[in-house]
Protein backbone atom coordinates (compact mmCIF):
# COMPACT_ATOMS: atom_id res chain seq x y z
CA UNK A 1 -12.40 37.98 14.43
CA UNK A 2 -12.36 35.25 11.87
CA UNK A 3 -15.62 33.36 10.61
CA UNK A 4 -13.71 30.29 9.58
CA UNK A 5 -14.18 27.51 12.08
CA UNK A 6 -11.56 24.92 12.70
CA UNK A 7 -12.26 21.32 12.66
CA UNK A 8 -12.36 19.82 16.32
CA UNK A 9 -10.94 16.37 16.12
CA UNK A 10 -12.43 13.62 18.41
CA UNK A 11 -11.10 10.70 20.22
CA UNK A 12 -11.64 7.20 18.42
CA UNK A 13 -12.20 3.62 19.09
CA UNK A 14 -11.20 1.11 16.53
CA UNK A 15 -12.10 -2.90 17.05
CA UNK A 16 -8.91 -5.06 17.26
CA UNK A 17 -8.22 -7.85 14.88
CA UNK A 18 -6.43 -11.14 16.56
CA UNK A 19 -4.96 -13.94 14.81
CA UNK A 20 -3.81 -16.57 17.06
CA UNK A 21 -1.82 -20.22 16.20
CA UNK A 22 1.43 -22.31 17.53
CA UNK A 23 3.65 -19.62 17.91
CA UNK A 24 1.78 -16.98 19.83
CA UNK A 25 -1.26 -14.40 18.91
CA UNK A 26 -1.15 -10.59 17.06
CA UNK A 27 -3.35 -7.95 17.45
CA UNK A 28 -3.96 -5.72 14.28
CA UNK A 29 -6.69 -2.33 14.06
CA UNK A 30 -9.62 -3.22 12.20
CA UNK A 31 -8.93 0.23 10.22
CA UNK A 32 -5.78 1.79 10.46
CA UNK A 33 -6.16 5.38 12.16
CA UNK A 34 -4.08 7.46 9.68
CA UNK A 35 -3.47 6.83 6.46
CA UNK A 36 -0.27 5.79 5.99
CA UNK A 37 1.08 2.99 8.39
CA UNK A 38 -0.19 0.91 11.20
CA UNK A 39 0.60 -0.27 14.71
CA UNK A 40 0.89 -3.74 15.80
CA UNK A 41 1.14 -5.85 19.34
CA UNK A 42 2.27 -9.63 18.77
CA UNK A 43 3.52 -12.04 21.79
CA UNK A 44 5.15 -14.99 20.95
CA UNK A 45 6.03 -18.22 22.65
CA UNK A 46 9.19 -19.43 23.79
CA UNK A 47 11.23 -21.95 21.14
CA UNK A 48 9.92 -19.87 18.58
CA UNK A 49 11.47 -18.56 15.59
CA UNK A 50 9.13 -15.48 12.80
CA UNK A 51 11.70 -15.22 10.50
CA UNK A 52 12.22 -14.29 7.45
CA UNK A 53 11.15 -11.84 5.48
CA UNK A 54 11.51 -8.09 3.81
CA UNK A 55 10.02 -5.54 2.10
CA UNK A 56 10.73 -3.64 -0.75
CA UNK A 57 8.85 -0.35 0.74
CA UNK A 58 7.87 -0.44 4.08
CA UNK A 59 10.09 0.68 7.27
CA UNK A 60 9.57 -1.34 10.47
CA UNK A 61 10.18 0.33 13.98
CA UNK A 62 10.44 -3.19 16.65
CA UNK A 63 10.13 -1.98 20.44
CA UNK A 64 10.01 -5.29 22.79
CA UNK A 65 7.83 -4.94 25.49
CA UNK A 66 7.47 -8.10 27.26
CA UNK A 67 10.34 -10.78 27.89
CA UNK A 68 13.20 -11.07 25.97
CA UNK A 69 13.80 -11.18 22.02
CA UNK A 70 16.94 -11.58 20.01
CA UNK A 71 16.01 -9.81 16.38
CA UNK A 72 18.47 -10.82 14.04
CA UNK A 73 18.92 -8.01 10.36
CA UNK A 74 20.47 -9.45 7.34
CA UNK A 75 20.91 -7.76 4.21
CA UNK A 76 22.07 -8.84 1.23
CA UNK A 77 25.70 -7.56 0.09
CA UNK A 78 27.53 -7.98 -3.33
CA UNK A 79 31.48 -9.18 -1.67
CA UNK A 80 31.93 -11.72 1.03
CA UNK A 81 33.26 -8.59 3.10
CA UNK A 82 32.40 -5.67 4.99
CA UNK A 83 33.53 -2.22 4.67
CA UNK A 84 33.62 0.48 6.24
CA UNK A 85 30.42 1.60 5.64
CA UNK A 86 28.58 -1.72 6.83
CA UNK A 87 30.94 -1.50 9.65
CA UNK A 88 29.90 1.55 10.55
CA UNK A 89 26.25 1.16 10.34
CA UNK A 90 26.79 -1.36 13.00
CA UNK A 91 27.13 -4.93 10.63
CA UNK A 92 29.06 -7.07 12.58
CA UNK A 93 29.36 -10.48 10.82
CA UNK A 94 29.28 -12.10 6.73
CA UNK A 95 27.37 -15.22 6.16
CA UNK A 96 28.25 -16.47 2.78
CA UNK A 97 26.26 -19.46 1.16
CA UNK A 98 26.67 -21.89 -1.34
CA UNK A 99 23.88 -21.05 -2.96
CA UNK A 100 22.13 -18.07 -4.35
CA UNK A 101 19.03 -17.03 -2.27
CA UNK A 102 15.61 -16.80 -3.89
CA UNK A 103 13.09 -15.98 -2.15
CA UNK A 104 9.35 -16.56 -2.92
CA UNK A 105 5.94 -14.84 -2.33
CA UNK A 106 2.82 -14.67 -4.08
CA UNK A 107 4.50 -16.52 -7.31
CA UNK A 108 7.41 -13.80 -7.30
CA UNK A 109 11.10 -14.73 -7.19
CA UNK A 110 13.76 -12.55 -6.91
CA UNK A 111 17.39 -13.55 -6.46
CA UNK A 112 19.23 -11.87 -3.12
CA UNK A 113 22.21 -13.30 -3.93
CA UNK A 114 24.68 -15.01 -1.75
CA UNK A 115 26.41 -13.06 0.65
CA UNK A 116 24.21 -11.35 3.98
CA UNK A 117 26.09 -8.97 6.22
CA UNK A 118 24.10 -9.77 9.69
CA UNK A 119 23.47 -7.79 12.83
CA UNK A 120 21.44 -9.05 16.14
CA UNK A 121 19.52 -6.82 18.87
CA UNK A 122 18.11 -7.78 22.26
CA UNK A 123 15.28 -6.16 23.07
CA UNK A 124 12.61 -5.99 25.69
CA UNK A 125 12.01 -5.25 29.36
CA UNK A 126 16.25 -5.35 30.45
CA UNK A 127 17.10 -4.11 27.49
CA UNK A 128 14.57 -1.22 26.33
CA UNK A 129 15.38 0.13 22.64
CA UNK A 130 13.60 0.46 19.29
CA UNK A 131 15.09 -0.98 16.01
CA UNK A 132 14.44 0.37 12.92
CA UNK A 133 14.45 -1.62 9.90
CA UNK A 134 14.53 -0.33 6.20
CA UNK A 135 13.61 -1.70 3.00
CA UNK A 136 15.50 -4.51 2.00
CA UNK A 137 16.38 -5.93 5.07
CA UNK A 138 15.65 -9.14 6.09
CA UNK A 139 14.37 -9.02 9.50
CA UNK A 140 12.93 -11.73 12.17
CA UNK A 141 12.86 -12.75 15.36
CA UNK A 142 13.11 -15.13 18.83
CA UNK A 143 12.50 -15.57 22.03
CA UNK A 144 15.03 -15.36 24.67
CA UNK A 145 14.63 -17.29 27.80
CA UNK A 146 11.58 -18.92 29.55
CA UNK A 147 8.61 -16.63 29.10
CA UNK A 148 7.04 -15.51 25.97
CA UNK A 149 7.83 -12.00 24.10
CA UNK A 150 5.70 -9.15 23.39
CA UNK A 151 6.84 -6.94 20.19
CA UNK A 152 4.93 -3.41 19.65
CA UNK A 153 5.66 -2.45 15.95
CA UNK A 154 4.58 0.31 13.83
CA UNK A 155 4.72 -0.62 9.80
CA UNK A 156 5.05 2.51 7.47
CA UNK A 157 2.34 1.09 5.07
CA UNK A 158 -0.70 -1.04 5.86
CA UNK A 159 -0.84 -4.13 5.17
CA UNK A 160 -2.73 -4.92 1.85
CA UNK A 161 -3.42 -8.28 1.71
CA UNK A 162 -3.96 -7.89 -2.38
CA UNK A 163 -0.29 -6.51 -2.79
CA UNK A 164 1.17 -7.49 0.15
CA UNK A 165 4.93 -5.69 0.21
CA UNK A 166 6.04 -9.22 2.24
CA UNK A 167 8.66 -11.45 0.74
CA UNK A 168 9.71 -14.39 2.80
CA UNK A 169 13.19 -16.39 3.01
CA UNK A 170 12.83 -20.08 4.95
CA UNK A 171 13.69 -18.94 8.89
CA UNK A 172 17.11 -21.62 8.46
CA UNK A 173 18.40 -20.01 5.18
CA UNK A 174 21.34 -18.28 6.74
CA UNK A 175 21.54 -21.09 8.97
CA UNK A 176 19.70 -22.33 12.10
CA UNK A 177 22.93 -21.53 14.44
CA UNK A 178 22.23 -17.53 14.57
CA UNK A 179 18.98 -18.20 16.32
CA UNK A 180 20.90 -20.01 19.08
CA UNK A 181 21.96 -18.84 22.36
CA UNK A 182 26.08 -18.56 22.67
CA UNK A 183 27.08 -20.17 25.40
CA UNK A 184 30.39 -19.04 26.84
């Protein structure tokens, strides 16, 4: 019989952070229960638009919960075109600008050039799935219909508010019609 003792892990409690404004509230741990990563809850309001933003890092894994969301994915591509690879990663439309994108963050600027191949989810309580976004995607989101959305999200890194891995793009910059609903 071995001497060596193994370590009996205990259950935890951890105090919830909220931050709450116009567009709905969040709830963040207090201290993240693993090292790497954290998990999120935020519910926003209908006619609201969180978008945009990437990181250079960090995966994000959306699940909606509550309501309805439309999450629309852009990242940026070198040719006004998509090929088969884009294609078949499930890319479904080009939005070219006149304009190279820069986005800005903490006094950084890096160019994302001018051409975004874009993809859209609906998520949430008739439609349950999980999107997973990697690094370098531009990623945000909206409500869909009358009642507010909930999104539960898990970040692969915690948030470090002294190097935040965040870079944001204005929520218009590919243009305000792919946050509309397509009437038909």
């Amino acid at each position: 019989m071995s001497t060596t003792r193994t370590r009996i892990e205990h259950p935890r409690t951890v105090a919830v952070r909220t931050f709450a404004d116009d567009r709905g509230y969040s709830y963040f741990p207090e201290v993240p229960l693993t090292s790497e990563g954290q998990l999120n809850w935020s519910m926003m309001y209908p006619g609201v638009v969180k978008a945009f933003h990437y990181h250079q890092k960090q995966w994000d894994h959306w699940i909606g919960l509550v309501g309805m969301m439309k999450v629309v994915l852009a990242r940026p591509i070198e040719t006004p075109e998509l090929d088969a690879d884009l294609k078949a990663g499930g890319w479904k439309q080009v939005v070219s600008l006149d304009h190279d994108l820069v986005a800005t963050l903490r006094d950084q600027e890096e160019n994302l050039g001018r051409h975004f191949a874009l993809q859209w989810h609906y998520l949430g309580e008739r439609n349950p799935a999980m999107v997973s976004i990697p690094p370098g995607v531009l990623h945000g989101y909206t409500t869909v219909g009358p009642a507010p959305c909930g999104l539960l999200y898990h970040v692969t890194k915690q948030y470090d508010a002294a190097d935040p891995d965040e870079w944001r793009v204005d929520w218009d910059a590919l243009g305000e019609s792919i946050w509309k609903v397509e009437n038909k």
